[in-house]
PDB file of N, CA and C in Angstrom:
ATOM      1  N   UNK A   1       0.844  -1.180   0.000  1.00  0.00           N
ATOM      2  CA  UNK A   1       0.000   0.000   0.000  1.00  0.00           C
ATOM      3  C   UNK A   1       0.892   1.247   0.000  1.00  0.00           C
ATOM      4  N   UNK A   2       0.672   2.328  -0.996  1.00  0.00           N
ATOM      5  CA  UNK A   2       0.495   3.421  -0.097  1.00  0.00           C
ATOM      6  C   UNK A   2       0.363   4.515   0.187  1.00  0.00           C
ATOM      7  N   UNK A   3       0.638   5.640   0.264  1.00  0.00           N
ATOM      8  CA  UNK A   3      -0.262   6.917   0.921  1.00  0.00           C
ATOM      9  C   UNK A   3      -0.676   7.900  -0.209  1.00  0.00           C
ATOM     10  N   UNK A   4      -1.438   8.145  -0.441  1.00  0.00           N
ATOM     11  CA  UNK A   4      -1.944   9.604  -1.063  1.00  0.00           C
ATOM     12  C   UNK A   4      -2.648  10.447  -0.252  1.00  0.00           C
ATOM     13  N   UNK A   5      -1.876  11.635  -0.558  1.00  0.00           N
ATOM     14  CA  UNK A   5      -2.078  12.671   0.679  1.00  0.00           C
ATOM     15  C   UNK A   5      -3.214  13.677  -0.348  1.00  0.00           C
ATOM     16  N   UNK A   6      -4.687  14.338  -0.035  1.00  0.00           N
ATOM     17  CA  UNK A   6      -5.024  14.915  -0.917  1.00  0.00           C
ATOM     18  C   UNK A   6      -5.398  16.297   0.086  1.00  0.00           C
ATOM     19  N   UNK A   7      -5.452  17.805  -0.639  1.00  0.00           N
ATOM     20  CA  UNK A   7      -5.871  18.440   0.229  1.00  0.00           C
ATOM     21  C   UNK A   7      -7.198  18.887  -0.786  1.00  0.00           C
ATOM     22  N   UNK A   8      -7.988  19.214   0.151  1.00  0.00           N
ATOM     23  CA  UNK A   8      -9.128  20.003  -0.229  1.00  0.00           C
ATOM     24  C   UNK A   8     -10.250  20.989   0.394  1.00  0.00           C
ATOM     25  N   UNK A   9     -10.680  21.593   0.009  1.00  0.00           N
ATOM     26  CA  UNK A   9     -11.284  22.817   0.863  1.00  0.00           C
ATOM     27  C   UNK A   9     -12.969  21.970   0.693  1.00  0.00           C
ATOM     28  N   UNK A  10     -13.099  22.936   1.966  1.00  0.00           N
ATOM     29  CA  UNK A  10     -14.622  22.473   2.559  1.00  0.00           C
ATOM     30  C   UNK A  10     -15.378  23.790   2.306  1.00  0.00           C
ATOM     31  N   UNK A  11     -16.188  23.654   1.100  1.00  0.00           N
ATOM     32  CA  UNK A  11     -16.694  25.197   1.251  1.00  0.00           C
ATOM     33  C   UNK A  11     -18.230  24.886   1.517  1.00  0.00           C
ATOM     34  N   UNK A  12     -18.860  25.637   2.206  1.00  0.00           N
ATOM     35  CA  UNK A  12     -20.354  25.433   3.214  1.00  0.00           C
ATOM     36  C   UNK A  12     -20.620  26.874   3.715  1.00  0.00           C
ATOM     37  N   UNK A  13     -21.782  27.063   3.628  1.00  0.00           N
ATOM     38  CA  UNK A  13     -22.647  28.414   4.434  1.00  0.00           C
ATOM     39  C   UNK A  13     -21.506  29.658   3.775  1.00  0.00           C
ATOM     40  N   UNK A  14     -21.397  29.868   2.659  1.00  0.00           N
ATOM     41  CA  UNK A  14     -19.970  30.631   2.080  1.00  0.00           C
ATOM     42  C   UNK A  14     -19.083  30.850   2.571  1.00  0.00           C
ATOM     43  N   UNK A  15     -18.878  29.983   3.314  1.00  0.00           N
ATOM     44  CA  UNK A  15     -16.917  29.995   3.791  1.00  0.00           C
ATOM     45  C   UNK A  15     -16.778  28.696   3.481  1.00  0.00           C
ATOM     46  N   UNK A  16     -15.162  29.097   3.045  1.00  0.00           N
ATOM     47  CA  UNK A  16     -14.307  28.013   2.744  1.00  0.00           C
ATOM     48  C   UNK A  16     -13.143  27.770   3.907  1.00  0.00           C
ATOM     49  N   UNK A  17     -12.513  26.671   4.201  1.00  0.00           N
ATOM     50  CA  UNK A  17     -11.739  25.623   4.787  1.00  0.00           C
ATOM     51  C   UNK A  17     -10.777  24.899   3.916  1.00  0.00           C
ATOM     52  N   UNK A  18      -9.984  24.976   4.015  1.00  0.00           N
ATOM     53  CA  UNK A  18      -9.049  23.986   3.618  1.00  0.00           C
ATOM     54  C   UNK A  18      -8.496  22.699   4.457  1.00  0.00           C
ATOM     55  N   UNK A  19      -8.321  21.609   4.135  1.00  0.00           N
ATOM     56  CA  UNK A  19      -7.758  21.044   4.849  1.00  0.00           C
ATOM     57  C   UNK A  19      -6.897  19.558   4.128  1.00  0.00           C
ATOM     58  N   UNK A  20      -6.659  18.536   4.523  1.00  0.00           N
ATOM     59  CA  UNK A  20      -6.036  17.307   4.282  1.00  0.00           C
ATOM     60  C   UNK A  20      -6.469  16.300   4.745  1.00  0.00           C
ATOM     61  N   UNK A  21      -6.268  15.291   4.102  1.00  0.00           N
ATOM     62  CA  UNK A  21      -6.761  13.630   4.449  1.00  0.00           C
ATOM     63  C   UNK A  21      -5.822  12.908   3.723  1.00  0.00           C
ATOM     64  N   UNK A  22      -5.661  11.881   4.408  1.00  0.00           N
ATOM     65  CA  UNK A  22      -4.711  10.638   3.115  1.00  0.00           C
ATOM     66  C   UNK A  22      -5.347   9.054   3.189  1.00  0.00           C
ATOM     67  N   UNK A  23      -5.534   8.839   1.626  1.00  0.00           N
ATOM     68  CA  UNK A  23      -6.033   7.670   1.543  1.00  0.00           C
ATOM     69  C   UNK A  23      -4.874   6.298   0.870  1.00  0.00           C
ATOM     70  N   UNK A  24      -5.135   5.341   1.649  1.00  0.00           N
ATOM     71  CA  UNK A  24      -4.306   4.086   1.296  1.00  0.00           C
ATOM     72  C   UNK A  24      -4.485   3.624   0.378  1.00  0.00           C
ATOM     73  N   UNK A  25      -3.835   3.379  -1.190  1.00  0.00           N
ATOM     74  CA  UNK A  25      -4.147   2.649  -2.394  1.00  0.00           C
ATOM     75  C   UNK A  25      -3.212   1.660  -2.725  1.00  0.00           C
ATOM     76  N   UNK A  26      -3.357   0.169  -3.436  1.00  0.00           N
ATOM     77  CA  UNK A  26      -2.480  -0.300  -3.946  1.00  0.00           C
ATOM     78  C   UNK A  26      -1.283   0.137  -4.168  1.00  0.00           C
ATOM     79  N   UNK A  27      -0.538  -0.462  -4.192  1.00  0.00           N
ATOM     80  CA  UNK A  27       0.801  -0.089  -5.049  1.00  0.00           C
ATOM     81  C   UNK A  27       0.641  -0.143  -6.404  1.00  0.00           C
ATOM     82  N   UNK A  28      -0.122  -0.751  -6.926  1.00  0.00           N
ATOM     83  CA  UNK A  28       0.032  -0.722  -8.839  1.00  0.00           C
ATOM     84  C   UNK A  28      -1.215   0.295  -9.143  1.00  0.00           C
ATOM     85  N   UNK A  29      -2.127   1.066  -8.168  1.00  0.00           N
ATOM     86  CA  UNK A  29      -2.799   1.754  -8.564  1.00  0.00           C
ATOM     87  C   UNK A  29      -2.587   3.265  -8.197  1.00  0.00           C
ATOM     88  N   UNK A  30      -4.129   4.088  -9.341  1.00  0.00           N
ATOM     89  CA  UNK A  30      -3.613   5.159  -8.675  1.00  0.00           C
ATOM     90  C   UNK A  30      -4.849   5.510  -8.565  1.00  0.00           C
ATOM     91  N   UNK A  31      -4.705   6.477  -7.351  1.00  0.00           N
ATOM     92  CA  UNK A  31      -6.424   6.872  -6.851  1.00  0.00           C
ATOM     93  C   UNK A  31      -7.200   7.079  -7.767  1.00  0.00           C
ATOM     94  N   UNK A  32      -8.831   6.493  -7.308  1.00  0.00           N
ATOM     95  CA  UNK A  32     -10.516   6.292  -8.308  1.00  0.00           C
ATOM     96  C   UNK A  32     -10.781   7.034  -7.266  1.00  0.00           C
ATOM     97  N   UNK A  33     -11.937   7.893  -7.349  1.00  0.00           N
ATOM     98  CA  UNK A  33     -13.155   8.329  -6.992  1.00  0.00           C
ATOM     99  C   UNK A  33     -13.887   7.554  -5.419  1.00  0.00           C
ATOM    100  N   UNK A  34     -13.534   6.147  -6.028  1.00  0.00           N
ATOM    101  CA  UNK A  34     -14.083   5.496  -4.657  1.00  0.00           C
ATOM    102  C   UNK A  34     -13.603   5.951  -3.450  1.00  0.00           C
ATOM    103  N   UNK A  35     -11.970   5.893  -3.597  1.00  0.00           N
ATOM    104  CA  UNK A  35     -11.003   5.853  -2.724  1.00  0.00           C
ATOM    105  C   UNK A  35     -10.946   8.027  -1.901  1.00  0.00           C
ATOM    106  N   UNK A  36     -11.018   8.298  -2.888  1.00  0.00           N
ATOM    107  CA  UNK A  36     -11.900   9.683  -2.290  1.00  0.00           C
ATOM    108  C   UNK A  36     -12.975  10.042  -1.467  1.00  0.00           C
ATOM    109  N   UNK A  37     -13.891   9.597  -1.770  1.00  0.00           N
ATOM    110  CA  UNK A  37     -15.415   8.829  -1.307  1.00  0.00           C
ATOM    111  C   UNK A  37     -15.496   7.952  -0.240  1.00  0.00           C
ATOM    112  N   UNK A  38     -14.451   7.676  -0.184  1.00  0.00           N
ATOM    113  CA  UNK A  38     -14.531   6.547   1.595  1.00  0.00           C
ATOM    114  C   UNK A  38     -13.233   7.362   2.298  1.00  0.00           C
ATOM    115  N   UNK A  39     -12.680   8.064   1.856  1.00  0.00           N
ATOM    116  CA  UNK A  39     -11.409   9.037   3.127  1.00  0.00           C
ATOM    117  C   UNK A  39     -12.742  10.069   3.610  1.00  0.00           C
ATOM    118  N   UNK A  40     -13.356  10.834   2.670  1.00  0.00           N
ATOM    119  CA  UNK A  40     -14.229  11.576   3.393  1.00  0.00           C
ATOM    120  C   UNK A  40     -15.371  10.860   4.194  1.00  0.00           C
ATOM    121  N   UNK A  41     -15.795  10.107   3.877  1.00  0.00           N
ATOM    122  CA  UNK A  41     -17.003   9.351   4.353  1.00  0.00           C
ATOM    123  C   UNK A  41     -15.887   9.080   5.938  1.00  0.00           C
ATOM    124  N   UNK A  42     -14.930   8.690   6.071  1.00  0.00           N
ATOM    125  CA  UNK A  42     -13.927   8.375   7.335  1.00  0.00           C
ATOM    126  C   UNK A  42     -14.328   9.557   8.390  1.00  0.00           C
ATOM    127  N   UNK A  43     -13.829  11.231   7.338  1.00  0.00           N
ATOM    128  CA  UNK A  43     -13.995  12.162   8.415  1.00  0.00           C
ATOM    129  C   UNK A  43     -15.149  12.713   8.814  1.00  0.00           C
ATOM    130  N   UNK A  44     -16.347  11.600   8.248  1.00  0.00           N
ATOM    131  CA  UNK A  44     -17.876  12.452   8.210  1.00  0.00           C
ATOM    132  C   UNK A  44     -18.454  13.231   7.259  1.00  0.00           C
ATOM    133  N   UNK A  45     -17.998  13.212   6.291  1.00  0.00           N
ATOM    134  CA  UNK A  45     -18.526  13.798   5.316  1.00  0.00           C
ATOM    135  C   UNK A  45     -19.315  12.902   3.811  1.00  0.00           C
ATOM    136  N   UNK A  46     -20.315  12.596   3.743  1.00  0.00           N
ATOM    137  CA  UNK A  46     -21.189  11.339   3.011  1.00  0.00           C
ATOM    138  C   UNK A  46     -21.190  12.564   1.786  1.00  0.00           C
ATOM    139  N   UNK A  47     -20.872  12.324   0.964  1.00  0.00           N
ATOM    140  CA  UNK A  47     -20.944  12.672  -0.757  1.00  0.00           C
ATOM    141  C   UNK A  47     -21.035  12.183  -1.839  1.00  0.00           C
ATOM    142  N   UNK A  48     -21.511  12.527  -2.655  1.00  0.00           N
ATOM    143  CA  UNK A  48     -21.369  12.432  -3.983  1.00  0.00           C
ATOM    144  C   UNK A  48     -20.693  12.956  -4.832  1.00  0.00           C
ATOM    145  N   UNK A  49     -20.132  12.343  -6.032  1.00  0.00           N
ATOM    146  CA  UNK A  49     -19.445  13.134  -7.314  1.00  0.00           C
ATOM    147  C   UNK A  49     -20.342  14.062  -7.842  1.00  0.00           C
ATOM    148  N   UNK A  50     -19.791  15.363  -7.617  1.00  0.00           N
ATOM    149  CA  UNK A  50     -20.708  16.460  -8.786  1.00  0.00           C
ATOM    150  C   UNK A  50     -19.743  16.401 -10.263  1.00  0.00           C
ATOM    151  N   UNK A  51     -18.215  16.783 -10.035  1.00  0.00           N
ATOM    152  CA  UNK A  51     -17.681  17.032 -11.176  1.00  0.00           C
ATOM    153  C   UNK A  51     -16.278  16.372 -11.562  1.00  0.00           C
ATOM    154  N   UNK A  52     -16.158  15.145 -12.178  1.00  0.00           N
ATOM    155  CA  UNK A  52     -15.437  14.172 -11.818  1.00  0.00           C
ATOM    156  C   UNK A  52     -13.941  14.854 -12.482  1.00  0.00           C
ATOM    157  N   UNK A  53     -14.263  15.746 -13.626  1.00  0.00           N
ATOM    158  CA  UNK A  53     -12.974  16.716 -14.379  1.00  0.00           C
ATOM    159  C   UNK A  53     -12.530  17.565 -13.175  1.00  0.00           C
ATOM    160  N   UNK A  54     -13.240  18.284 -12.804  1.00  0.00           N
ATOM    161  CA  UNK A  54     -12.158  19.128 -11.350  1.00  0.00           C
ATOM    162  C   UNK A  54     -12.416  18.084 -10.029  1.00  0.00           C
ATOM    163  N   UNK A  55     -12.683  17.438 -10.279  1.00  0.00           N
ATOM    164  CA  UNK A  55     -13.052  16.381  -8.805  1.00  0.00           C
ATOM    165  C   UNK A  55     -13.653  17.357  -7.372  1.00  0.00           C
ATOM    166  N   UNK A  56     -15.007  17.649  -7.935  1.00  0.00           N
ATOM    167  CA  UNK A  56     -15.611  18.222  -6.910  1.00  0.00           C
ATOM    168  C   UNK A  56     -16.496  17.218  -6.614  1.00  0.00           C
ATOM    169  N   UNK A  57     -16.897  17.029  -5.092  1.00  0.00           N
ATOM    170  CA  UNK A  57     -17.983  16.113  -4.190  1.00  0.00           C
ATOM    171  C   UNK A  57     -18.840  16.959  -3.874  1.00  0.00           C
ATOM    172  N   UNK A  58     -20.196  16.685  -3.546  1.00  0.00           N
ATOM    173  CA  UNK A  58     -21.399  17.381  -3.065  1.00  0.00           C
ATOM    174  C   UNK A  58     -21.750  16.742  -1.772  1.00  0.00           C
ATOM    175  N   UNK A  59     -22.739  17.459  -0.790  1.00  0.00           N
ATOM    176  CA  UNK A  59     -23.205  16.305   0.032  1.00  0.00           C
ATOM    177  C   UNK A  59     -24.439  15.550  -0.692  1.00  0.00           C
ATOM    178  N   UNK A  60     -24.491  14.441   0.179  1.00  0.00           N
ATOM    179  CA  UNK A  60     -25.669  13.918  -0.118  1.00  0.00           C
ATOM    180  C   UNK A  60     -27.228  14.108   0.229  1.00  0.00           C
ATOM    181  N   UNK A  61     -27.999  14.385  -0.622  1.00  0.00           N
ATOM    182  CA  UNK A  61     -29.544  14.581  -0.555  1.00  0.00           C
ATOM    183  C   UNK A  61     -29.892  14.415   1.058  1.00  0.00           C
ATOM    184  N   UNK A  62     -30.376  15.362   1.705  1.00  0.00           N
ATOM    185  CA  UNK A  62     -31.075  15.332   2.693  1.00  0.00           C
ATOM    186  C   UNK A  62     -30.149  15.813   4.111  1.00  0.00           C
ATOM    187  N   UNK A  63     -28.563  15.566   3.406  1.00  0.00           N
ATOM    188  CA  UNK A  63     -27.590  16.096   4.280  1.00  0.00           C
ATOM    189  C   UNK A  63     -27.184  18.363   4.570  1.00  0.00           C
ATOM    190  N   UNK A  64     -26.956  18.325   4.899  1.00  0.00           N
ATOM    191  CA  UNK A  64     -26.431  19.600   4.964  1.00  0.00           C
ATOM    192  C   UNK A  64     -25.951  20.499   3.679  1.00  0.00           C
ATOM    193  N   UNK A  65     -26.149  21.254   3.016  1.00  0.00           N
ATOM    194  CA  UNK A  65     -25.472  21.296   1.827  1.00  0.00           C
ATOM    195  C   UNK A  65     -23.792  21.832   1.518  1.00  0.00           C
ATOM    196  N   UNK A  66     -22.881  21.129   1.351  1.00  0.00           N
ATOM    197  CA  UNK A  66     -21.961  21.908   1.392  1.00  0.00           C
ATOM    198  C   UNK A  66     -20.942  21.114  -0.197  1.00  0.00           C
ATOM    199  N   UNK A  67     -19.696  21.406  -0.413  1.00  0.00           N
ATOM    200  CA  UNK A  67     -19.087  20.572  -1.526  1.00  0.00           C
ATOM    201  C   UNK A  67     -17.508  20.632  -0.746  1.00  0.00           C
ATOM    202  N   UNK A  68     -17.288  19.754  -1.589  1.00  0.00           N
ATOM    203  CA  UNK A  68     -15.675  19.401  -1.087  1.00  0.00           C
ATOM    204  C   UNK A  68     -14.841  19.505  -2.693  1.00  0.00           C
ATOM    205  N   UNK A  69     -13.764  19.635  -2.948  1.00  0.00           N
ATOM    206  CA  UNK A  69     -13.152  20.630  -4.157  1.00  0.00           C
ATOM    207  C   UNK A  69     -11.786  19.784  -3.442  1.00  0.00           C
ATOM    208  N   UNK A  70     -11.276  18.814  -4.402  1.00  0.00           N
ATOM    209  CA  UNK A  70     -10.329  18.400  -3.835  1.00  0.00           C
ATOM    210  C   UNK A  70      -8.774  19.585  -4.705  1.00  0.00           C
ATOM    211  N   UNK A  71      -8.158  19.965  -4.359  1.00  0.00           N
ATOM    212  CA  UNK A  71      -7.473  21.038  -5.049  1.00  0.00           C
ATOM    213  C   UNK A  71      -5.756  20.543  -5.184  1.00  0.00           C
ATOM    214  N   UNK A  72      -5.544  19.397  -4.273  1.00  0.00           N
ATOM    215  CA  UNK A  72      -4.228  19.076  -4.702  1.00  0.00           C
ATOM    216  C   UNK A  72      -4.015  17.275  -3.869  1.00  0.00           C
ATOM    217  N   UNK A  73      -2.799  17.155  -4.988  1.00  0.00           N
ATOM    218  CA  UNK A  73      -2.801  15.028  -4.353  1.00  0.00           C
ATOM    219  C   UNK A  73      -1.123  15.220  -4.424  1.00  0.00           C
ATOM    220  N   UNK A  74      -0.837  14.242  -3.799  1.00  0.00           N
ATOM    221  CA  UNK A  74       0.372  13.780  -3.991  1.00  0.00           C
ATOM    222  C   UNK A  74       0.528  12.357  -2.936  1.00  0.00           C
ATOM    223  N   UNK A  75       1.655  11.425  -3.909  1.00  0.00           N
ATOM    224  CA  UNK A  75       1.221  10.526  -3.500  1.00  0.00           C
ATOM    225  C   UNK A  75       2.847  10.270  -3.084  1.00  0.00           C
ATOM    226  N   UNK A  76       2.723   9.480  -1.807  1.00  0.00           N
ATOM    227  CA  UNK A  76       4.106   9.381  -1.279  1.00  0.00           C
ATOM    228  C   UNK A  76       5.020   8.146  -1.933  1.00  0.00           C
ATOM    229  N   UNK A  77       6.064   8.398  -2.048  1.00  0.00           N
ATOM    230  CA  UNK A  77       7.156   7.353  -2.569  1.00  0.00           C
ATOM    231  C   UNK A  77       7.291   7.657  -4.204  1.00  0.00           C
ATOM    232  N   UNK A  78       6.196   7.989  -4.691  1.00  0.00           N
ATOM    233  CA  UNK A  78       6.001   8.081  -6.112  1.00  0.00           C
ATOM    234  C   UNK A  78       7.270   9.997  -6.622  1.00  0.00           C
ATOM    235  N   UNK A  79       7.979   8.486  -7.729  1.00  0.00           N
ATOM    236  CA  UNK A  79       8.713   9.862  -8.746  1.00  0.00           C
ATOM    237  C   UNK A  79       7.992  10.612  -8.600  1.00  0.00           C
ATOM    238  N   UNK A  80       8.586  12.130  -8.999  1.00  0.00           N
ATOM    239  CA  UNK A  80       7.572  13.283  -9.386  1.00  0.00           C
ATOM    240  C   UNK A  80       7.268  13.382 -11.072  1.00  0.00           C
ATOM    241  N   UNK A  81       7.774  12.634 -12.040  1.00  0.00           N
ATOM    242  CA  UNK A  81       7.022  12.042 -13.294  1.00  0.00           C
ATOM    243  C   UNK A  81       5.503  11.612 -13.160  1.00  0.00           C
ATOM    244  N   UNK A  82       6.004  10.604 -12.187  1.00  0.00           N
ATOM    245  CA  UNK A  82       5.151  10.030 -12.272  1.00  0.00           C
ATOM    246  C   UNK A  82       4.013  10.266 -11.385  1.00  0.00           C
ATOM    247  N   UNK A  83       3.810  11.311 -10.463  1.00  0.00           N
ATOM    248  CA  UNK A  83       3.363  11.439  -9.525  1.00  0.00           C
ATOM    249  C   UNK A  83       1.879  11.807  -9.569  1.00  0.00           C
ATOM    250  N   UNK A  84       0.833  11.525  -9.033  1.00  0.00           N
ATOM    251  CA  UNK A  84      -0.458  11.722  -9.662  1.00  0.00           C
ATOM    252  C   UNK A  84      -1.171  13.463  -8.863  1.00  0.00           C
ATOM    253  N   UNK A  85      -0.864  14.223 -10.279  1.00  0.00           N
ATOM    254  CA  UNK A  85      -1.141  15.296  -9.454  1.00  0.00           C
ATOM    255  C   UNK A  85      -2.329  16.000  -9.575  1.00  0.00           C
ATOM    256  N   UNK A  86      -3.311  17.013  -8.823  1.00  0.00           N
ATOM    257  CA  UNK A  86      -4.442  17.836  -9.565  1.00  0.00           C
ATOM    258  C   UNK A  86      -4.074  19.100  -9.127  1.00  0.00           C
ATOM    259  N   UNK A  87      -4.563  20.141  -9.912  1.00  0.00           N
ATOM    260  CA  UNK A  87      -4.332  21.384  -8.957  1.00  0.00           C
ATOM    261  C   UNK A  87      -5.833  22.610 -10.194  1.00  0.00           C
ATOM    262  N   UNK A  88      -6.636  22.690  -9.291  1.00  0.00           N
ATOM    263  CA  UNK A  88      -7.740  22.988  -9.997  1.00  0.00           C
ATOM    264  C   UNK A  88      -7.541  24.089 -10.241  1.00  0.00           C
ATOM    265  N   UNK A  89      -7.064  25.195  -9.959  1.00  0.00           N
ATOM    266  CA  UNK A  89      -7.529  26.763 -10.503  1.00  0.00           C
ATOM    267  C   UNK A  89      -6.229  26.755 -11.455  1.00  0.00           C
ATOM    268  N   UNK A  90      -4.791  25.895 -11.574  1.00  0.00           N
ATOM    269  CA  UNK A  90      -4.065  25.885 -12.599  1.00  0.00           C
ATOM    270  C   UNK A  90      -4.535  25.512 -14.013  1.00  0.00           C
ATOM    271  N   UNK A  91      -5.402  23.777 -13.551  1.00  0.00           N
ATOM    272  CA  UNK A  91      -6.028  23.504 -14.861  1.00  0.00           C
ATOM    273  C   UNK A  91      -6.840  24.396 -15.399  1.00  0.00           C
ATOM    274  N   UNK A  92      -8.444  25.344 -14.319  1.00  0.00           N
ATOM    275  CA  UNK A  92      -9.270  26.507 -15.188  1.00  0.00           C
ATOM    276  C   UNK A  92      -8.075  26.683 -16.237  1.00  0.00           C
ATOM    277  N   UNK A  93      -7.199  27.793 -15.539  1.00  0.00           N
ATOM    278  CA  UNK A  93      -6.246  28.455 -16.076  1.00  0.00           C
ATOM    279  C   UNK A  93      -6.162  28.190 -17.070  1.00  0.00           C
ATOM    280  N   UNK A  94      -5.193  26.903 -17.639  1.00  0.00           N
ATOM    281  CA  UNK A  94      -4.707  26.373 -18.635  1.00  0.00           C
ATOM    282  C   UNK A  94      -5.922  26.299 -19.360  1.00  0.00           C
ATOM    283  N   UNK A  95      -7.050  25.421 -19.125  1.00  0.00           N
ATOM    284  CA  UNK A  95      -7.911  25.574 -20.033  1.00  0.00           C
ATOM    285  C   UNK A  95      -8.650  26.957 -20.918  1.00  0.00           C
ATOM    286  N   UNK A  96      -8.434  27.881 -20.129  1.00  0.00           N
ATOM    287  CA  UNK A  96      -9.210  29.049 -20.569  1.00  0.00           C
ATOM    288  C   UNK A  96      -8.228  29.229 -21.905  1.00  0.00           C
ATOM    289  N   UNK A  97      -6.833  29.593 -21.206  1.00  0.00           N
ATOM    290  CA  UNK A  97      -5.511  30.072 -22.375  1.00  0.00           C
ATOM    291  C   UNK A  97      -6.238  29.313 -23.464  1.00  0.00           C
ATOM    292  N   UNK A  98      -6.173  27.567 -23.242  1.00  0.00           N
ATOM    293  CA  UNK A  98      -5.994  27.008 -24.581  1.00  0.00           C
ATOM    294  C   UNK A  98      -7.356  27.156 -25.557  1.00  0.00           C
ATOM    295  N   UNK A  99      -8.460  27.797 -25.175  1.00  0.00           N
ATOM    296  CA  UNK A  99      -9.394  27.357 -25.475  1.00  0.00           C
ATOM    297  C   UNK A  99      -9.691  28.738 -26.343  1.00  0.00           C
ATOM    298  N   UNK A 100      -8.809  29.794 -26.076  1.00  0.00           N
ATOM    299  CA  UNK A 100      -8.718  30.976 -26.774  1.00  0.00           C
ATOM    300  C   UNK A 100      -8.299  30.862 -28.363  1.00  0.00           C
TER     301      UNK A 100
END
């Protein structure tokens, strides 16, 4: 196994939070959605996928409303080639440039 460290902000009632969690994955894999989905479900937070391209979570129906915005990963031991990274307001970014 092992560690992927992800951080992500908790934004609810219009404030935002940032914070961290790390989830345990195979060694031949690299973090799914699931594995996102059960670190938060760990710290109390029951969600759903809203936007699987920026990897934003929602709560779930009947829960509180808030979203989780995962904004950066890194996974320990792993090259930095190879390293599985996200960083959401870089990608907007990039996308806007390229899309010009």
């Amino acid at each position: 196994m092992k560690e992927c460290l992800f951080h992500f902000k908790l934004i609810k009632d219009g404030q935002t939070k940032e914070y961290r969690t790390l989830a345990m994955i195979p060694e031949d894999k690299q973090p799914e959605i699931s594995d996102f989905i059960a670190s938060f479900e760990e710290l109390g937070y029951k969600v759903d996928l809203a936007n699987e391209r920026e990897l934003i979570f929602r709560s779930r129906p009947g829960e509180e409303p808030y979203k989780l915005d995962i904004t950066k990963m890194e996974i320990k031991g792993a090259k930095h080639d190879d390293e599985a990274f996200h960083d959401g307001e870089l990608r907007a970014i990039l996308e806007h440039l390229v899309t010009r």
